[in-house]
Protein backbone atom coordinates (compact mmCIF):
# COMPACT_ATOMS: atom_id res chain seq x y z
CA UNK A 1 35.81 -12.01 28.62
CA UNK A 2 36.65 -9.09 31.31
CA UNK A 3 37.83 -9.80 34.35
CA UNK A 4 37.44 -7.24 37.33
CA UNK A 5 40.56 -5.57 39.36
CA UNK A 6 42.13 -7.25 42.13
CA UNK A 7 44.07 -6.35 44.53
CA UNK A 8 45.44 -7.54 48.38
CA UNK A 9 42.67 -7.90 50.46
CA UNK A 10 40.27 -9.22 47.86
CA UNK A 11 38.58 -12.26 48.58
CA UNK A 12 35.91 -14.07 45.95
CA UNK A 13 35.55 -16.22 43.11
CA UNK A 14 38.07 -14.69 40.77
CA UNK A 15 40.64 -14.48 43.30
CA UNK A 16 40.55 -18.22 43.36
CA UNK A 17 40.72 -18.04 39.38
CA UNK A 18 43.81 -16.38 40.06
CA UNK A 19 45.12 -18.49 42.47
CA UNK A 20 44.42 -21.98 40.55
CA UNK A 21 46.39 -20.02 37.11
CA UNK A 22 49.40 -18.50 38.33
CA UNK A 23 50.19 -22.12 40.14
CA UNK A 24 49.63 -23.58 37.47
CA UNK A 25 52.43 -21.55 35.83
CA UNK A 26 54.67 -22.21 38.32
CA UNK A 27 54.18 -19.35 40.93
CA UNK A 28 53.54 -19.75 44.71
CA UNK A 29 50.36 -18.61 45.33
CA UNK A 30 50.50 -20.10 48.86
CA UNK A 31 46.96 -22.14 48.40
CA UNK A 32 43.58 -22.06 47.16
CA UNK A 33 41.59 -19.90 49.66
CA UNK A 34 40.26 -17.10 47.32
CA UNK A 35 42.09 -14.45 49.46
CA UNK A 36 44.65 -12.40 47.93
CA UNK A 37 46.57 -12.50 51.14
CA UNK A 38 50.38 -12.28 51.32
CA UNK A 39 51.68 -15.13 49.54
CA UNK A 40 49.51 -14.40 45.96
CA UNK A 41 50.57 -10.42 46.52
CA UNK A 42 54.06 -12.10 45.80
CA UNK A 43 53.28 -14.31 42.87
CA UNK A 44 51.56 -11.41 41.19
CA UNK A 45 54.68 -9.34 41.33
CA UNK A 46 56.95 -12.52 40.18
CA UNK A 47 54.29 -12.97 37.12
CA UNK A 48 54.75 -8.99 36.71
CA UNK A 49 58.17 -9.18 36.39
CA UNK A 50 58.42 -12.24 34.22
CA UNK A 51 56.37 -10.85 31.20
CA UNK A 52 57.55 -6.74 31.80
CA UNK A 53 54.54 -5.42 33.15
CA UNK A 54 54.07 -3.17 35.52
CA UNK A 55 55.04 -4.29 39.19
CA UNK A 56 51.97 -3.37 41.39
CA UNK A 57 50.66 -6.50 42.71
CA UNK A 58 47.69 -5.28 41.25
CA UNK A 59 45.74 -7.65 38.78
CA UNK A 60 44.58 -5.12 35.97
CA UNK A 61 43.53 -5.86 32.47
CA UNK A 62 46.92 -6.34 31.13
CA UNK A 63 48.01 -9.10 33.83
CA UNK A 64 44.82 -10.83 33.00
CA UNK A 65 45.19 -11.00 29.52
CA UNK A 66 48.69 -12.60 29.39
CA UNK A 67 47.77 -15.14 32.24
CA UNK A 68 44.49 -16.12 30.61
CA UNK A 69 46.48 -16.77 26.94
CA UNK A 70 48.59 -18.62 28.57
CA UNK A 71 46.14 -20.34 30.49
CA UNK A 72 43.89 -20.84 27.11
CA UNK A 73 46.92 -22.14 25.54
CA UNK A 74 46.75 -25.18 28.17
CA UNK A 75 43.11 -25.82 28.21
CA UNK A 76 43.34 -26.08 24.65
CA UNK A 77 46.31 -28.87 24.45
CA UNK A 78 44.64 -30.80 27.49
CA UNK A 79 42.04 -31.08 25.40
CA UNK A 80 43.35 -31.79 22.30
CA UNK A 81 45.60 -34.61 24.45
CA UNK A 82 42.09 -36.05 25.80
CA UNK A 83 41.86 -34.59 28.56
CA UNK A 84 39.03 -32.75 30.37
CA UNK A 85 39.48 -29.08 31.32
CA UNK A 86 36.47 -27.67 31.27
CA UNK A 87 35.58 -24.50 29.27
CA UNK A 88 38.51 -23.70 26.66
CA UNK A 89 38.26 -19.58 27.99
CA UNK A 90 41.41 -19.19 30.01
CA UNK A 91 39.87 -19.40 33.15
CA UNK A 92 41.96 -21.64 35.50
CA UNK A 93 39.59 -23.13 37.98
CA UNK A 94 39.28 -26.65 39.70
CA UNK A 95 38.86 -28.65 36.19
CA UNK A 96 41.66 -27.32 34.55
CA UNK A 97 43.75 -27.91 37.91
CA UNK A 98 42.75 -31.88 37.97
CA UNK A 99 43.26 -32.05 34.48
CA UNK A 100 46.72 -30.92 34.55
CA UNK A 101 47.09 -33.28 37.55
CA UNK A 102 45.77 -36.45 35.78
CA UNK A 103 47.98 -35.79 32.31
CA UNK A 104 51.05 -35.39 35.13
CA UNK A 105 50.36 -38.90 36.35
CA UNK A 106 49.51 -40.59 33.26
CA UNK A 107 52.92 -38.92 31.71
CA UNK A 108 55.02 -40.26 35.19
CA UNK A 109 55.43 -36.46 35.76
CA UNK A 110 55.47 -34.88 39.28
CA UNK A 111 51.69 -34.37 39.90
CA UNK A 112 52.22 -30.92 41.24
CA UNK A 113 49.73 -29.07 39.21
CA UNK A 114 52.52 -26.73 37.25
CA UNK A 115 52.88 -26.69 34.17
CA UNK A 116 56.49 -26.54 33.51
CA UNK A 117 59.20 -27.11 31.32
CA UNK A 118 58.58 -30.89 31.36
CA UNK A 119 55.11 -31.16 31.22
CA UNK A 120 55.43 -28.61 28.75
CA UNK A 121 57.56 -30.93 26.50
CA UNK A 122 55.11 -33.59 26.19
CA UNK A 123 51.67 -31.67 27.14
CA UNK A 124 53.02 -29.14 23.60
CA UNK A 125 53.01 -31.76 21.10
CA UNK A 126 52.03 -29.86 18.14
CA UNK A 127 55.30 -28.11 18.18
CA UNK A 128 54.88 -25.40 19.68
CA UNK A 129 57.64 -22.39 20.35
CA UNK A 130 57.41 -19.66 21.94
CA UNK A 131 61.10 -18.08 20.38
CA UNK A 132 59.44 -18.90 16.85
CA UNK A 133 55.39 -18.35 17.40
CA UNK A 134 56.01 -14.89 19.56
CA UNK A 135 52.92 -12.78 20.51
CA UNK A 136 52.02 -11.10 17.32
CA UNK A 137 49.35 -8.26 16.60
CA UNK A 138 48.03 -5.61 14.29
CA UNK A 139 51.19 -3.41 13.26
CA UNK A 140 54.23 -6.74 14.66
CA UNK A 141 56.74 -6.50 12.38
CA UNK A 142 58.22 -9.92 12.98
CA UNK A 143 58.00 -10.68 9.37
CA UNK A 144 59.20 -14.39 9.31
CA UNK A 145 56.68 -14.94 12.32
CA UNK A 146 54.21 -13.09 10.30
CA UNK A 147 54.30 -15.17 7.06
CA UNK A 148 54.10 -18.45 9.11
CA UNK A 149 50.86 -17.29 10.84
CA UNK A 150 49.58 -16.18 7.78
CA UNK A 151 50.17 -19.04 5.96
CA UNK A 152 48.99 -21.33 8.93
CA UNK A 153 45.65 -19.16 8.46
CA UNK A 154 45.47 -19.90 4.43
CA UNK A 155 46.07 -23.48 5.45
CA UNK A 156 43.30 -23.27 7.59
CA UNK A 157 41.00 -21.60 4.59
CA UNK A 158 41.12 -17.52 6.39
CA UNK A 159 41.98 -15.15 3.83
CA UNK A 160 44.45 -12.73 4.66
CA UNK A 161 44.45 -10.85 1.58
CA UNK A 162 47.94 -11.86 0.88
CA UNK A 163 50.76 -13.79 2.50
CA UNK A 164 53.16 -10.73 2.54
CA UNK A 165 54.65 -10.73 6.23
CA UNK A 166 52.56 -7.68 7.01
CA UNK A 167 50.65 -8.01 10.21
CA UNK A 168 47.27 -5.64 8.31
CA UNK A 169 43.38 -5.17 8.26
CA UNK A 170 43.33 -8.30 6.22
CA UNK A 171 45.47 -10.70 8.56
CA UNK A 172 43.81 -9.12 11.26
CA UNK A 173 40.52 -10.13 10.41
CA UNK A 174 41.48 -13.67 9.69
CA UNK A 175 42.95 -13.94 13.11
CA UNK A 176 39.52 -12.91 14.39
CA UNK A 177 37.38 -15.12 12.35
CA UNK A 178 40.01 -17.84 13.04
CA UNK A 179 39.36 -17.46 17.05
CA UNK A 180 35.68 -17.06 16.86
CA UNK A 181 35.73 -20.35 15.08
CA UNK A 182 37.71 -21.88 17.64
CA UNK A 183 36.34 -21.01 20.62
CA UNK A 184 39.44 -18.84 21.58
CA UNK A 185 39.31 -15.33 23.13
CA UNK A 186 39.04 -12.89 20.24
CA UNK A 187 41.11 -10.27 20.67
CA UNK A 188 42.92 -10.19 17.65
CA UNK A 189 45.78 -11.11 19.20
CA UNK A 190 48.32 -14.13 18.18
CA UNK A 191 49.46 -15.48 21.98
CA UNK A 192 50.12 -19.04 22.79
CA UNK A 193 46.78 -20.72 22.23
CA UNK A 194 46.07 -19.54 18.73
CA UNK A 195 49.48 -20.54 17.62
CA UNK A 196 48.53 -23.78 19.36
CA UNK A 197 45.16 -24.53 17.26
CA UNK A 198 47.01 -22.90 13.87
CA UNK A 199 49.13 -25.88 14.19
CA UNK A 200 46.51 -28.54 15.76
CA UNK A 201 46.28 -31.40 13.37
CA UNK A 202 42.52 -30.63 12.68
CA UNK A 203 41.73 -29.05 9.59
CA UNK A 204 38.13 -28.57 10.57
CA UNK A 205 36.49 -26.34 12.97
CA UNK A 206 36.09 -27.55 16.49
CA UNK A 207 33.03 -28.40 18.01
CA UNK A 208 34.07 -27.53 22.00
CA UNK A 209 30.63 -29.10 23.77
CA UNK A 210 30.87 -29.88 27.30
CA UNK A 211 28.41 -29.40 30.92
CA UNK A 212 31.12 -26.03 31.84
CA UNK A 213 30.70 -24.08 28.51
CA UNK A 214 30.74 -20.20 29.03
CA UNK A 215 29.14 -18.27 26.29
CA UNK A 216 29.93 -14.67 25.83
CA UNK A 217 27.22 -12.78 28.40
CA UNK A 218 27.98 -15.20 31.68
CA UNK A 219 28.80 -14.66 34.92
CA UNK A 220 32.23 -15.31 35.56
CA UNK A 221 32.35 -18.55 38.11
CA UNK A 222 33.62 -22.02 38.85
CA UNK A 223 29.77 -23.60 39.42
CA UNK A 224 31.08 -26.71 38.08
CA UNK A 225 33.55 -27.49 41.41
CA UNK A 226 33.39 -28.01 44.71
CA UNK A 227 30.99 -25.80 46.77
CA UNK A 228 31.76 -22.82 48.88
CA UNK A 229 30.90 -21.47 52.38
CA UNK A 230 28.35 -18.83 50.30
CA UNK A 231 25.96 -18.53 47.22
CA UNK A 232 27.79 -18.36 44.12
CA UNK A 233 27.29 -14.57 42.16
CA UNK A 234 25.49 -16.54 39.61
CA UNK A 235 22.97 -17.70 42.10
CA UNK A 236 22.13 -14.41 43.67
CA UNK A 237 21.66 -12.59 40.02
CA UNK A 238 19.86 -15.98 38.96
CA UNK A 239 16.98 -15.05 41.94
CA UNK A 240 17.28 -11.36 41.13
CA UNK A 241 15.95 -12.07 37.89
CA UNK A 242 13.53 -15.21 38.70
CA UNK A 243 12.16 -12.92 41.53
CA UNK A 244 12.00 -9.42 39.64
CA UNK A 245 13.09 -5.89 41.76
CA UNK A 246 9.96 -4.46 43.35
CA UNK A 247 11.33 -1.13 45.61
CA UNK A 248 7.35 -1.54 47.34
CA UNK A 249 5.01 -3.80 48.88
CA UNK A 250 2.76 -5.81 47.09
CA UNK A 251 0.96 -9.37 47.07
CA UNK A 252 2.18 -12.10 45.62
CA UNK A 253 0.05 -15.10 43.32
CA UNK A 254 -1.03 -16.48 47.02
CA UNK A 255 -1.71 -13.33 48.74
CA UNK A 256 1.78 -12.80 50.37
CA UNK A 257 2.78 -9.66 51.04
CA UNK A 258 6.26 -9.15 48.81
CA UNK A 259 9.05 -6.30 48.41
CA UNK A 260 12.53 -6.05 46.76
CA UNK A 261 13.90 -9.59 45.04
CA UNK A 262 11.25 -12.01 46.33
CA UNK A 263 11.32 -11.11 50.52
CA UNK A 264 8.65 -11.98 52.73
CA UNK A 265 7.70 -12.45 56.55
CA UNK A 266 9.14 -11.03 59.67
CA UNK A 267 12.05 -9.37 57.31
CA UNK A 268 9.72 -7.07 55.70
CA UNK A 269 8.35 -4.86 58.49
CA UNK A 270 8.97 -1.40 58.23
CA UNK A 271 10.71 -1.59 54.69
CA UNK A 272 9.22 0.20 51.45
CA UNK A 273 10.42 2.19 48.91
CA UNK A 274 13.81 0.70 48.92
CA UNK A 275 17.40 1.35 46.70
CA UNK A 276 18.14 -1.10 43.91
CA UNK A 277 21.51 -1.38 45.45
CA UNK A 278 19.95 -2.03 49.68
CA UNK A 279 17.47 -4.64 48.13
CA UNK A 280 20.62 -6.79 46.43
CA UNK A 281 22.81 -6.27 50.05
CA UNK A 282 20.15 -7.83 51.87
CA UNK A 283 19.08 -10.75 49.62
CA UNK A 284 22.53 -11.68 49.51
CA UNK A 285 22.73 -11.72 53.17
CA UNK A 286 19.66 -13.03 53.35
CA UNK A 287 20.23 -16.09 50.99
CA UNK A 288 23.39 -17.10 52.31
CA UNK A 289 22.24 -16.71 56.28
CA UNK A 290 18.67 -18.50 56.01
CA UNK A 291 18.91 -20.59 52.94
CA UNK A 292 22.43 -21.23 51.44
CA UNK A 293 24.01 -22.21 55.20
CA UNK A 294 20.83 -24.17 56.21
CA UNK A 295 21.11 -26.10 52.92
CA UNK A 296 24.52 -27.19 52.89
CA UNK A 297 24.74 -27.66 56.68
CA UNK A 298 21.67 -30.10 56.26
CA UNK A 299 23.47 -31.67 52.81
CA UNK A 300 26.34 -31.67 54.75
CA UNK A 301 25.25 -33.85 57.95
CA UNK A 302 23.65 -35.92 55.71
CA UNK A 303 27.10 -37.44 54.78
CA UNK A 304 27.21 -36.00 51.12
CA UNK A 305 31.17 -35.24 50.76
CA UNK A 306 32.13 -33.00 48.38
CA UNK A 307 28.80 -31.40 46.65
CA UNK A 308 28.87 -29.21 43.84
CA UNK A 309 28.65 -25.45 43.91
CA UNK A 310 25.62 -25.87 41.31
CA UNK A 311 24.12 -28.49 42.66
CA UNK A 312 23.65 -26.60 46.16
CA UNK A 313 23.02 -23.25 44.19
CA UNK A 314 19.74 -24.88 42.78
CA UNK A 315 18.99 -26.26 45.98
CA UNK A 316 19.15 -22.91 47.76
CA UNK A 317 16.81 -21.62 45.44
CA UNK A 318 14.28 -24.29 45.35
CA UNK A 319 14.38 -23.42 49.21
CA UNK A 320 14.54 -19.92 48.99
CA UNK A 321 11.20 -20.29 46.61
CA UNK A 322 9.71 -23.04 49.15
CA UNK A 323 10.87 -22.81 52.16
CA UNK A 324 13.72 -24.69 53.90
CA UNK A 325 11.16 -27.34 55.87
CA UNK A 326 9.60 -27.91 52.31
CA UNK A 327 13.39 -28.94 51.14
CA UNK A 328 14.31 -31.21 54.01
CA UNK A 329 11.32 -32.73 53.63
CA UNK A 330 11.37 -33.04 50.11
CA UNK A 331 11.99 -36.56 48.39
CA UNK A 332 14.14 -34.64 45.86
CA UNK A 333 16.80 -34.31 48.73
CA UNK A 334 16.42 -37.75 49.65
CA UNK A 335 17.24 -39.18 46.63
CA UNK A 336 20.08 -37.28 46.29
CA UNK A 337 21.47 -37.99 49.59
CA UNK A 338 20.69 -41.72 48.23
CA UNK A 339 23.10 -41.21 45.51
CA UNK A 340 20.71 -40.65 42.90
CA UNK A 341 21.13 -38.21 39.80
CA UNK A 342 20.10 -37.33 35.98
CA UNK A 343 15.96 -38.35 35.82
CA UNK A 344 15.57 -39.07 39.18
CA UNK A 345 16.41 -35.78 40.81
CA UNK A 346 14.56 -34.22 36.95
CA UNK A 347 11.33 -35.81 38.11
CA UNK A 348 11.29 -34.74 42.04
CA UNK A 349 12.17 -30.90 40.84
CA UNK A 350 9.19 -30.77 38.35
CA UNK A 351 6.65 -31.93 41.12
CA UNK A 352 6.71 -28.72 42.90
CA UNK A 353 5.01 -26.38 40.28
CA UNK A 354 1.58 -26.26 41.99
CA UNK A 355 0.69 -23.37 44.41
CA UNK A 356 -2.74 -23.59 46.80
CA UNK A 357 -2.90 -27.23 44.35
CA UNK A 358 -3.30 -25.28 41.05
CA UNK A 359 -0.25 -25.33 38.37
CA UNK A 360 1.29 -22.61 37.73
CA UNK A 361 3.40 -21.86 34.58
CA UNK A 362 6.05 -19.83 35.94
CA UNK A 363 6.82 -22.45 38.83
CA UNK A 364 7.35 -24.62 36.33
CA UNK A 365 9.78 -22.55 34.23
CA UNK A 366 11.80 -22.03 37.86
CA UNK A 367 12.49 -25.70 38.36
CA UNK A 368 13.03 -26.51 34.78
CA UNK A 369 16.36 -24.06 35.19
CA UNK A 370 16.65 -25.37 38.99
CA UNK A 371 17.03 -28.69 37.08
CA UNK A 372 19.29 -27.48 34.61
CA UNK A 373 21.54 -25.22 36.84
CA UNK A 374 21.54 -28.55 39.15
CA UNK A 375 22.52 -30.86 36.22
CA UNK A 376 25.27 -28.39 34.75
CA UNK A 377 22.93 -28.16 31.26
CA UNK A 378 25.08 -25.67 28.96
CA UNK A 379 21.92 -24.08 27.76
CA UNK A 380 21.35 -20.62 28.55
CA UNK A 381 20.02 -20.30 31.62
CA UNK A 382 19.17 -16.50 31.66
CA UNK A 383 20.69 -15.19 35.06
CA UNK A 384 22.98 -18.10 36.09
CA UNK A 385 24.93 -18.27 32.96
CA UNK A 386 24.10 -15.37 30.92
CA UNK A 387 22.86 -11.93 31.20
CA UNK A 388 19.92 -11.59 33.33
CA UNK A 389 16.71 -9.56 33.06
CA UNK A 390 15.79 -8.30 36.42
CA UNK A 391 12.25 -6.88 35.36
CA UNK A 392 10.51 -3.74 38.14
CA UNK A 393 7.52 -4.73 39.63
CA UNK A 394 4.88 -2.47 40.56
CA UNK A 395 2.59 -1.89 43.40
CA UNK A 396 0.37 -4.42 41.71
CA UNK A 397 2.55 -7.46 41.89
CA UNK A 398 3.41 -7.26 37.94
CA UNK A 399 6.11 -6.44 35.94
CA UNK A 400 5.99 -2.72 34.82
CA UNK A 401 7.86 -2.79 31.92
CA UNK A 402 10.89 -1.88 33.20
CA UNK A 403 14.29 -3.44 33.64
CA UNK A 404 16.83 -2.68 35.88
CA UNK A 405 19.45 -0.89 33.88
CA UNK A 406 22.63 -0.53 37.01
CA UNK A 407 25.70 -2.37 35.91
CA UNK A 408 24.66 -3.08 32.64
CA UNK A 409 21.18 -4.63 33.49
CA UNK A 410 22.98 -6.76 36.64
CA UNK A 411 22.30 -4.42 39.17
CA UNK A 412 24.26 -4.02 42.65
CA UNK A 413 26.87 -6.72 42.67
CA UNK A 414 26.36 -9.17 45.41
CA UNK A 415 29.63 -9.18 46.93
């Protein structure tokens, strides 16, 4: 999984990833805001410092890669103690946090959210240590290390192509079939977590299934938890793709005059043949100012506490599609202010995939993943949780064949 650059002054979802994992090993990171603001710049350094990296402040690929082993390494014995983290990929967000919290109470430990020495103790119960598992990869020469990973891996059924105490090609690619199997970042290298399911009492692959599951393509966010004052990055790129990119004007299935991801009315006048890179700007702005706010504002005063990031994500876009009116209105929001879920709020979403009272196939596609995204489904939802495929459309309202190819098929990023 890559992770992008951060530095002070950064403020967005993976800052709060950030924030959530180096607290939860032990650093004062000053709250959960998603600003890298003073207090974080300091944790960063005393993280730095601890594991001999570079003292910047800045959060580069190397940072990230020791605190999301670590943080994989914890995911993976909170679930293996029965707890629920959320996705096992090293990403330390709200469900990881609570997790940690509920194994502190149930373990009479200080409920502070760090995972230290004494939740440590009980939390590592397959015997982990870290003076006698080190971080081992291609060309270590900790041969005693070595031959215990490598038989751990035989034990497991990888081949190694002998149990010599030679960290080579052949223990290498054992140690990568070993975390593809497991769910585990595969990088190869031998860090906390894959010591941690080497020694796991299962001799059989695990099966890792929950509602947060990550796969390989997705856009990096904590959907699953509370919601934010904005559209998540997943929603935006979700309505990029839903919508398609169309630089010109052109009408839609109902005659409406259309341009970049889906924009129509009053916002349209004077625009044509416009950037890639303008077109995402203003749909973001544009969500979050006359759909996202209005949504949650109206969830909000409706005396909902605490709603979802996903669940207001497919909200906003079953608005941004309708209309806002057509969503206040809608029964679907007021069974859910009700305190209804799962078939209830399935049903209401798949009523509104007629247009001028005939059905139309692709309105019926867009709440089917309104539903899912709303639901936390961990099938692909192509956009939202994966890659999307943000096709051009022409002057004639249609796809032209052509995909949007900036930032690897994503486009402008939306924030």
């Amino acid at each position: 999984m890559t992770f992008p650059t951060l530095k002070k002054g950064d403020s967005n979802n993976y800052v709060l990833y950030l924030q959530y994992g180096l607290h939860l090993m032990c650093y004062n990171v000053n709250g959960f805001d998603g600003i890298f603001g003073n207090g974080l710049y300091n944790a960063v350094i005393n993280f730095q410092k601890s594991n001999d990296l570079i003292q910047d402040g800045i959060v580069g690929k190397n940072t990230w890669n020791i605190l999301s082993c670590e943080i994989t390494s914890i995911q993976t014995q909170l679930k293996n103690n029965g707890y629920n983290p959320g996705s096992i990929d090293g990403i330390a967000g709200i469900n990881t946090y609570n997790a940690v919290i509920q194994f502190q109470k149930d373990n009479n430990l200080i409920a502070d959210g760090m995972v230290g020495e004494k939740s440590k103790k009980i939390l590592f119960n397959s015997g982990y240590d870290e003076t006698k598992q080190p971080l081992l990869n291609k060309g270590s020469n900790d041969k005693n290390a070595i031959l215990n990973l490598q038989n751990l891996l035989v034990k497991k059924g990888y081949d190694c192509r002998g149990v010599d105490g030679i960290f080579g090609n052949g223990t290498y690619d054992a140690v990568i079939s070993f975390q593809k199997d497991y769910n585990l970042s595969v990088d190869g290298i031998v860090g906390p977590a894959t010591w941690a399911a080497l020694m796991s009492d299962s001799e059989s692959k695990p099966s890792i299934s929950n509602n947060n599951n990550i796969n390989e393509n997705q856009i990096n966010g904590n959907v699953n938890g509370p919601c934010s004052n904005r559209a998540s990055e997943e929603l935006i790129y979700f309505i990029k793709e839903k919508e398609g990119f169309a630089p010109n004007l052109y009408s839609d299935v109902v005659n409406v005059k259309t341009i970049e991801y889906g924009l129509t009315g009053k916002e349209i006048q004077g625009l044509n043949n416009i950037s890639e890179k303008d077109a995402t700007q203003l749909l973001t702005k544009y969500i979050n100012d006359d759909y996202y706010i209005p949504v949650l504002n109206y969830i909000k005063s409706k005396g909902v506490k605490n709603p979802l990031q996903r669940e207001v994500d497919a909200f906003t876009s079953f608005a941004y599609n309708l209309g806002v009116q057509s969503f206040k209105n809608s029964t679907l929001i007021k069974k859910y202010i009700s305190g209804e879920r799962g078939k209830a709020i399935q049903d209401e979403f798949m009523k509104w995939v007629y247009a001028n009272k005939k059905f139309f196939q692709g309105l019926y596609n867009r709440r089917n993943k309104e539903w899912k995204i709303f639901s936390g489904s961990n099938e692909n939802i192509s956009g939202y949780n994966s890659k999307p495929h943000i096709s051009i459309i022409n002057s004639a309202g249609k796809p032209s064949g052509q995909i949007v190819k900036d930032n690897n098929g994503y486009g402008a990023k939306p924030y």
